[in-house]
PDB file of N, CA and C in Angstrom:
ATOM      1  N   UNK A   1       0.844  -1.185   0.000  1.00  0.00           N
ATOM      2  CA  UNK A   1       0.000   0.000   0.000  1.00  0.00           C
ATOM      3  C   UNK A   1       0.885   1.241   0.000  1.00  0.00           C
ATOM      4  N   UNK A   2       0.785   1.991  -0.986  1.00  0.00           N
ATOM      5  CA  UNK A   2       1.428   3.296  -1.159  1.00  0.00           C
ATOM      6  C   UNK A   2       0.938   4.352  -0.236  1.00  0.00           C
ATOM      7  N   UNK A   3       2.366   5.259   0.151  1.00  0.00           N
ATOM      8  CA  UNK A   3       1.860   6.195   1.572  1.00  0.00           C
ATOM      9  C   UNK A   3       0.794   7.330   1.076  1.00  0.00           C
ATOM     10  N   UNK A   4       0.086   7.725   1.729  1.00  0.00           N
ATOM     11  CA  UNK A   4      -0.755   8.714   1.000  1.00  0.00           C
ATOM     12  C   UNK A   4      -1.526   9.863   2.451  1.00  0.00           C
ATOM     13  N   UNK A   5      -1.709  10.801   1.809  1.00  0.00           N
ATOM     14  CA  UNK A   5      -2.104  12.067   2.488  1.00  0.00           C
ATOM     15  C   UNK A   5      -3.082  12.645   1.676  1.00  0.00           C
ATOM     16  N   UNK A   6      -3.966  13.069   2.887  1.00  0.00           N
ATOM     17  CA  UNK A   6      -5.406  14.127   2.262  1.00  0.00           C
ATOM     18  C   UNK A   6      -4.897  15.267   1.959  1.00  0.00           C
ATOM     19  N   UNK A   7      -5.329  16.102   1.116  1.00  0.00           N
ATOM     20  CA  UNK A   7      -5.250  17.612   1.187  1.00  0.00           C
ATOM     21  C   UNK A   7      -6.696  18.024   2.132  1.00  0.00           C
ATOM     22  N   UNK A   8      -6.221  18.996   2.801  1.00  0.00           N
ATOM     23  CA  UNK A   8      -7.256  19.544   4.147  1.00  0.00           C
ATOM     24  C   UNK A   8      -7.946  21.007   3.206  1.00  0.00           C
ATOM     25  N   UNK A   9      -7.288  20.862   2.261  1.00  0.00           N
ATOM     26  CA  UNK A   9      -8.405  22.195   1.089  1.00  0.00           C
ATOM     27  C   UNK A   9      -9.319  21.431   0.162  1.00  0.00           C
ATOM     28  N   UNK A  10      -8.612  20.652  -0.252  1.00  0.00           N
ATOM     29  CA  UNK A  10      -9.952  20.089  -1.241  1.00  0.00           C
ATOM     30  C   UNK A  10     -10.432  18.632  -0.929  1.00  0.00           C
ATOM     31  N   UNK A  11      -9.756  18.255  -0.100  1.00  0.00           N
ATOM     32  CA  UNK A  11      -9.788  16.619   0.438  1.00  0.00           C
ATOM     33  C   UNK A  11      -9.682  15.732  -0.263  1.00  0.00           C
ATOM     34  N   UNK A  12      -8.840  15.344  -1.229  1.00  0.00           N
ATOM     35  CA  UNK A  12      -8.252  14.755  -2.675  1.00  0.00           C
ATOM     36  C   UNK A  12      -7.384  13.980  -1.407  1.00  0.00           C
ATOM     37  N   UNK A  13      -7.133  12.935  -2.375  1.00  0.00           N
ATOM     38  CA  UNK A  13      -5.661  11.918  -1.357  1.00  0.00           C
ATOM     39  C   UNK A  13      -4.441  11.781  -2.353  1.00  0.00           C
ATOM     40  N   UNK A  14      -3.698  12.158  -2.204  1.00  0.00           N
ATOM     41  CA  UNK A  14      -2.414  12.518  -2.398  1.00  0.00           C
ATOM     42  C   UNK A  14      -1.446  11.312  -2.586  1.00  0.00           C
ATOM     43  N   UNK A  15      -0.795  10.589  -3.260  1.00  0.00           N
ATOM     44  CA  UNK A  15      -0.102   9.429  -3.252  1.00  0.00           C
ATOM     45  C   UNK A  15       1.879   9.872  -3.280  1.00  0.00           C
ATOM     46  N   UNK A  16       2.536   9.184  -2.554  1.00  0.00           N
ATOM     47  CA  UNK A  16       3.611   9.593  -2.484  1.00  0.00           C
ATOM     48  C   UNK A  16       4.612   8.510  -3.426  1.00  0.00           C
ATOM     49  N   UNK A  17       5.320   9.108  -4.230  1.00  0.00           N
ATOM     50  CA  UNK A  17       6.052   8.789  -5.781  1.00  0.00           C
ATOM     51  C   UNK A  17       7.161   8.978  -5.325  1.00  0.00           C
ATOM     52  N   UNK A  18       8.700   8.244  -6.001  1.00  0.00           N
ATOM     53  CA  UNK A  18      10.078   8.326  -6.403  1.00  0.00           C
ATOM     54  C   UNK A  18      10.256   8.374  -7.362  1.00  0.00           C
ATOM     55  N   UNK A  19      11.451   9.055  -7.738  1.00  0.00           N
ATOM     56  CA  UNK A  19      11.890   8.764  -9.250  1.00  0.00           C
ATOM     57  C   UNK A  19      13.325   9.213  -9.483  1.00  0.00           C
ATOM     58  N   UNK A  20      14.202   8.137  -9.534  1.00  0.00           N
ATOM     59  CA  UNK A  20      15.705   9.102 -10.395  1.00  0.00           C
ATOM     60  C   UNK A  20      15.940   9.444 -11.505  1.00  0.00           C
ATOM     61  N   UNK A  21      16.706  10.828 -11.097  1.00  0.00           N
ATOM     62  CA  UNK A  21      16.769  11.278 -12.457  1.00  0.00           C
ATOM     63  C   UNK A  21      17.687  12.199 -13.020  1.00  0.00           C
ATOM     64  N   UNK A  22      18.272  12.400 -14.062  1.00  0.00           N
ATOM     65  CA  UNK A  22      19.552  12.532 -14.792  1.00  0.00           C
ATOM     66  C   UNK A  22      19.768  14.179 -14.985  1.00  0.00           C
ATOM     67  N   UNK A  23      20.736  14.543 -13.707  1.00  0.00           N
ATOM     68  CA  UNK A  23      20.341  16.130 -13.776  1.00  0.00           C
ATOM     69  C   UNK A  23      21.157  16.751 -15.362  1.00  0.00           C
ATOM     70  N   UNK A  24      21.053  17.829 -15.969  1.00  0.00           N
ATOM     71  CA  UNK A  24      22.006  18.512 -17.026  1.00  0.00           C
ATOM     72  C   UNK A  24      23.427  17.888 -16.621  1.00  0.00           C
ATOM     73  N   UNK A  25      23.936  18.334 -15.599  1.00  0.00           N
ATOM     74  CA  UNK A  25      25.387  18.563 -15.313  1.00  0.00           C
ATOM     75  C   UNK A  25      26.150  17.014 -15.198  1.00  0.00           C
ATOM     76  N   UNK A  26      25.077  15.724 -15.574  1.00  0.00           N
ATOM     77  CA  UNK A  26      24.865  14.358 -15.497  1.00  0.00           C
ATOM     78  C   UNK A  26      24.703  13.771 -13.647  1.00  0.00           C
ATOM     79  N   UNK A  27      24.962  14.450 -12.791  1.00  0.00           N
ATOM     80  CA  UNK A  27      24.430  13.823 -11.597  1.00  0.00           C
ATOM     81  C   UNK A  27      23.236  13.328 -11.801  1.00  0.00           C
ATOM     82  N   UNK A  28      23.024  12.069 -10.985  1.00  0.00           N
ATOM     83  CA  UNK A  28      21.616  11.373 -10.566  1.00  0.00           C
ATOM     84  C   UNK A  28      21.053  11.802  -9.489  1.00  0.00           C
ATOM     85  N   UNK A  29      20.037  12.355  -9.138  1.00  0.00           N
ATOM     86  CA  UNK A  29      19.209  12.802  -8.246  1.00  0.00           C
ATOM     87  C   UNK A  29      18.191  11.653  -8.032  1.00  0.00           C
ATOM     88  N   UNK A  30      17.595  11.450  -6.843  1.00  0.00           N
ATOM     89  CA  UNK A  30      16.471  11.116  -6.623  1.00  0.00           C
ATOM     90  C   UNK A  30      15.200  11.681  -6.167  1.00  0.00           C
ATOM     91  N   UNK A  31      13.551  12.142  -7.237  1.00  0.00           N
ATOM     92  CA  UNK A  31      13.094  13.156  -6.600  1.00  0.00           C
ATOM     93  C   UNK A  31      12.103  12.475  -5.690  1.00  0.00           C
ATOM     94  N   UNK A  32      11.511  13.211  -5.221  1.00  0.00           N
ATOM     95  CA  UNK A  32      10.011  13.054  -4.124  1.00  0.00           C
ATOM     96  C   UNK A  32       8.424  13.640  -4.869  1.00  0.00           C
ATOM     97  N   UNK A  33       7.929  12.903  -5.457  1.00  0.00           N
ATOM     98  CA  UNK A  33       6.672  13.875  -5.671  1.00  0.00           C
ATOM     99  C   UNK A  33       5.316  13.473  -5.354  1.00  0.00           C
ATOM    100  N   UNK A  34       3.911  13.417  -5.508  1.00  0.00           N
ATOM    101  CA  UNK A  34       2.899  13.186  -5.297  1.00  0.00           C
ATOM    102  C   UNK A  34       1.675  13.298  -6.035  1.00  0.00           C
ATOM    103  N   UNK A  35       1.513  12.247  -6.371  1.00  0.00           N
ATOM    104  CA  UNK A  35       0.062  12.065  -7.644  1.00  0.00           C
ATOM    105  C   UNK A  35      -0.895  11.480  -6.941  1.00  0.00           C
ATOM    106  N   UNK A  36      -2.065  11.971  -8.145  1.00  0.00           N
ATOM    107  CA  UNK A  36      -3.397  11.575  -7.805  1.00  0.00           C
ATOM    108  C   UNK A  36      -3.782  10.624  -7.342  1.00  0.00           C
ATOM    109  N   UNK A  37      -3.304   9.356  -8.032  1.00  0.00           N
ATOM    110  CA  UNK A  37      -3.180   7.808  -8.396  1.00  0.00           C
ATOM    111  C   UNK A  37      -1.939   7.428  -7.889  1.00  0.00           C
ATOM    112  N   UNK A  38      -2.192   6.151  -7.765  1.00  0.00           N
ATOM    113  CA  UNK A  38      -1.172   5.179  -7.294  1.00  0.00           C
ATOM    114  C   UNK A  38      -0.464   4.562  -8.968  1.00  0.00           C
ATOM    115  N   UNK A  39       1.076   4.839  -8.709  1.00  0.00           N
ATOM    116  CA  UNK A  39       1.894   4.215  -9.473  1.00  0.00           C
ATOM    117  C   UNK A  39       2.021   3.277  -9.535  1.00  0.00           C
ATOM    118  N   UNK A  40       3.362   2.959 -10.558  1.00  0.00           N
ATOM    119  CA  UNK A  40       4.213   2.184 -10.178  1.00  0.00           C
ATOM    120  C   UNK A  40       5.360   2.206  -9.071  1.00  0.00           C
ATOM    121  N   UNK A  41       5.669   3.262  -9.333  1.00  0.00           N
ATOM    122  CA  UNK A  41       7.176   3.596  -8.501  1.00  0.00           C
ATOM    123  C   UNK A  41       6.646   4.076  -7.570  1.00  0.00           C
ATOM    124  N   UNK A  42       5.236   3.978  -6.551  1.00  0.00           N
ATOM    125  CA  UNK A  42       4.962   4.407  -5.853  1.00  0.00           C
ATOM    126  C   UNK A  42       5.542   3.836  -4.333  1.00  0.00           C
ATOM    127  N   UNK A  43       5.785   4.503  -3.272  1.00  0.00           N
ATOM    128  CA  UNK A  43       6.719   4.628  -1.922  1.00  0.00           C
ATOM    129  C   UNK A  43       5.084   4.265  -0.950  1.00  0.00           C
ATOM    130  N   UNK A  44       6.238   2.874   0.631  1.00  0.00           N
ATOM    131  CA  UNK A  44       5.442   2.321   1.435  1.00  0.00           C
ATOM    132  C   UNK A  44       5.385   3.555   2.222  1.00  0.00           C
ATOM    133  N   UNK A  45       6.429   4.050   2.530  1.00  0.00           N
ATOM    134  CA  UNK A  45       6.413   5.214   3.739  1.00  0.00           C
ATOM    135  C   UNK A  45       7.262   6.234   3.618  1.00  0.00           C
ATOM    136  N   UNK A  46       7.475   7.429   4.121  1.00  0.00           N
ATOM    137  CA  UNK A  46       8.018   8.580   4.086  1.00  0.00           C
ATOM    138  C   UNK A  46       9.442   8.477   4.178  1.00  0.00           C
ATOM    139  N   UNK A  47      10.410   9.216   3.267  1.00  0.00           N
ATOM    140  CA  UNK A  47      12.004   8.909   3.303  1.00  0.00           C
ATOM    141  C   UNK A  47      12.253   9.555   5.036  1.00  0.00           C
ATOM    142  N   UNK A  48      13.314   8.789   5.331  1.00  0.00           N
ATOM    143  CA  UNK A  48      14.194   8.873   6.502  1.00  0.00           C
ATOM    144  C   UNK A  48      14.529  10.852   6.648  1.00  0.00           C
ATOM    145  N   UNK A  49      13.980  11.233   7.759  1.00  0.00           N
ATOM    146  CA  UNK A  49      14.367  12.836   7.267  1.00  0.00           C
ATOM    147  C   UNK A  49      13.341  13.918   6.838  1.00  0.00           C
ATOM    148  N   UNK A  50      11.923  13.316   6.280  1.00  0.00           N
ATOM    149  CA  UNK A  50      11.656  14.629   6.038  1.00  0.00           C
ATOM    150  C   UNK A  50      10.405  14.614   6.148  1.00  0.00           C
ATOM    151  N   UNK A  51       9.055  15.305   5.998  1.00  0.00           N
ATOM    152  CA  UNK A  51       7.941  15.634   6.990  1.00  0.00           C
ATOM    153  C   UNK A  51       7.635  15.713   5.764  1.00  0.00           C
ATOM    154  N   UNK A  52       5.422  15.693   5.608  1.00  0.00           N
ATOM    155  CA  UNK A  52       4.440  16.490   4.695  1.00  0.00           C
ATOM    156  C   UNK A  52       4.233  17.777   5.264  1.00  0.00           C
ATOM    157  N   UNK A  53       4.410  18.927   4.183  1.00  0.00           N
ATOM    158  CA  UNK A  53       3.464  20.044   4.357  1.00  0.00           C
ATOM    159  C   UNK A  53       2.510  20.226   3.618  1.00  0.00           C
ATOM    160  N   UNK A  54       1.446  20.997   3.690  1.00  0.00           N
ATOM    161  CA  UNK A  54       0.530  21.132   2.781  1.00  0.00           C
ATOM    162  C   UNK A  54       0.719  23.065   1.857  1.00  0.00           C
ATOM    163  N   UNK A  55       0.649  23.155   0.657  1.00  0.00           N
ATOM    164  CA  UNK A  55       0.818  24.281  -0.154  1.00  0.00           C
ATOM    165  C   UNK A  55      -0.240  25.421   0.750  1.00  0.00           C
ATOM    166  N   UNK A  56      -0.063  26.585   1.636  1.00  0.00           N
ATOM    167  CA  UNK A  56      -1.607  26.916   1.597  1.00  0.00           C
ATOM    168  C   UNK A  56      -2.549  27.496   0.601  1.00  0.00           C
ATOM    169  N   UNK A  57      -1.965  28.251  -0.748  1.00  0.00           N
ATOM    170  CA  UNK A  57      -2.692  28.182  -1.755  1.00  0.00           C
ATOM    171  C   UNK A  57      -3.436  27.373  -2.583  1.00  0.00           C
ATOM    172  N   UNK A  58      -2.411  25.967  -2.831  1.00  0.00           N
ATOM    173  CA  UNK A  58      -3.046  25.372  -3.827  1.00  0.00           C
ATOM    174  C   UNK A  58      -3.350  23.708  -2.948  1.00  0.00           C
ATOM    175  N   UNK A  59      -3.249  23.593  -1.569  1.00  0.00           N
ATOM    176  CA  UNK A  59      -3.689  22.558  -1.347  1.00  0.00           C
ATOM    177  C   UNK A  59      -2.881  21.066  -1.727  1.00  0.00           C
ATOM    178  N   UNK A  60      -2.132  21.344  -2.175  1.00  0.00           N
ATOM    179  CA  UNK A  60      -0.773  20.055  -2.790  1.00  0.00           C
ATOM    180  C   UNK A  60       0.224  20.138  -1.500  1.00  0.00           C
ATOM    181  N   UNK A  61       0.529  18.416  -1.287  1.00  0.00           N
ATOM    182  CA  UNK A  61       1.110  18.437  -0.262  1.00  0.00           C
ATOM    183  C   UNK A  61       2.543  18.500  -0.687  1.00  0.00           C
ATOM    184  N   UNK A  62       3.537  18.559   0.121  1.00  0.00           N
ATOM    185  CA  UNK A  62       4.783  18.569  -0.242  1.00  0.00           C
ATOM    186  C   UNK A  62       6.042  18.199   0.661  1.00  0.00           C
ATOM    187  N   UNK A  63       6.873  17.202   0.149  1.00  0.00           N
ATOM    188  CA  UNK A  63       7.967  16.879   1.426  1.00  0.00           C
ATOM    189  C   UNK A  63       8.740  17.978   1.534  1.00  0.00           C
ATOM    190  N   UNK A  64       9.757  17.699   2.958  1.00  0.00           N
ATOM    191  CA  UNK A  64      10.340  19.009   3.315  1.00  0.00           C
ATOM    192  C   UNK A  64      11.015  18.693   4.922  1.00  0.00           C
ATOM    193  N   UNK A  65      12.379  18.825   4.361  1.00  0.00           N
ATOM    194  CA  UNK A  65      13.347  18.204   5.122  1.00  0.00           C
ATOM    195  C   UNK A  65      13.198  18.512   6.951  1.00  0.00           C
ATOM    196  N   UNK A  66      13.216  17.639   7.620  1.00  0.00           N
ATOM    197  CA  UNK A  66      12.998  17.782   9.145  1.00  0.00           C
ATOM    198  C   UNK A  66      13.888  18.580   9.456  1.00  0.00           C
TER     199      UNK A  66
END
């Protein structure tokens, strides 16, 4: 089961995503993001380190380092 969070503005559930990826300068990054739907590459629980906030404009949640 993929980790997931409500938005407290529109009450949508939020699914938490990985993905690496190939910056310009060629480093590999790994990002954090959050879709509607459940993936593939979708994550059991929150990376080691960092908390949900919620946008207060637009209601999209967002990780963000402890």
């Amino acid at each position: 089961m993929a980790y997931s969070v409500e938005s407290k503005k529109s009450g949508k559930t939020y699914y938490l995503h990985s993905k690496d990826v190939k910056l310009a300068g060629g480093r590999k990054q790994r990002i954090y993001y959050f879709a509607g739907d459940e993936r593939p590459n979708a994550m059991d629980a929150l990376p080691e380190g960092y908390k949900v906030i919620e946008n207060k404009r637009t209601g999209l949640p967002m990780l963000k380092k402890k």
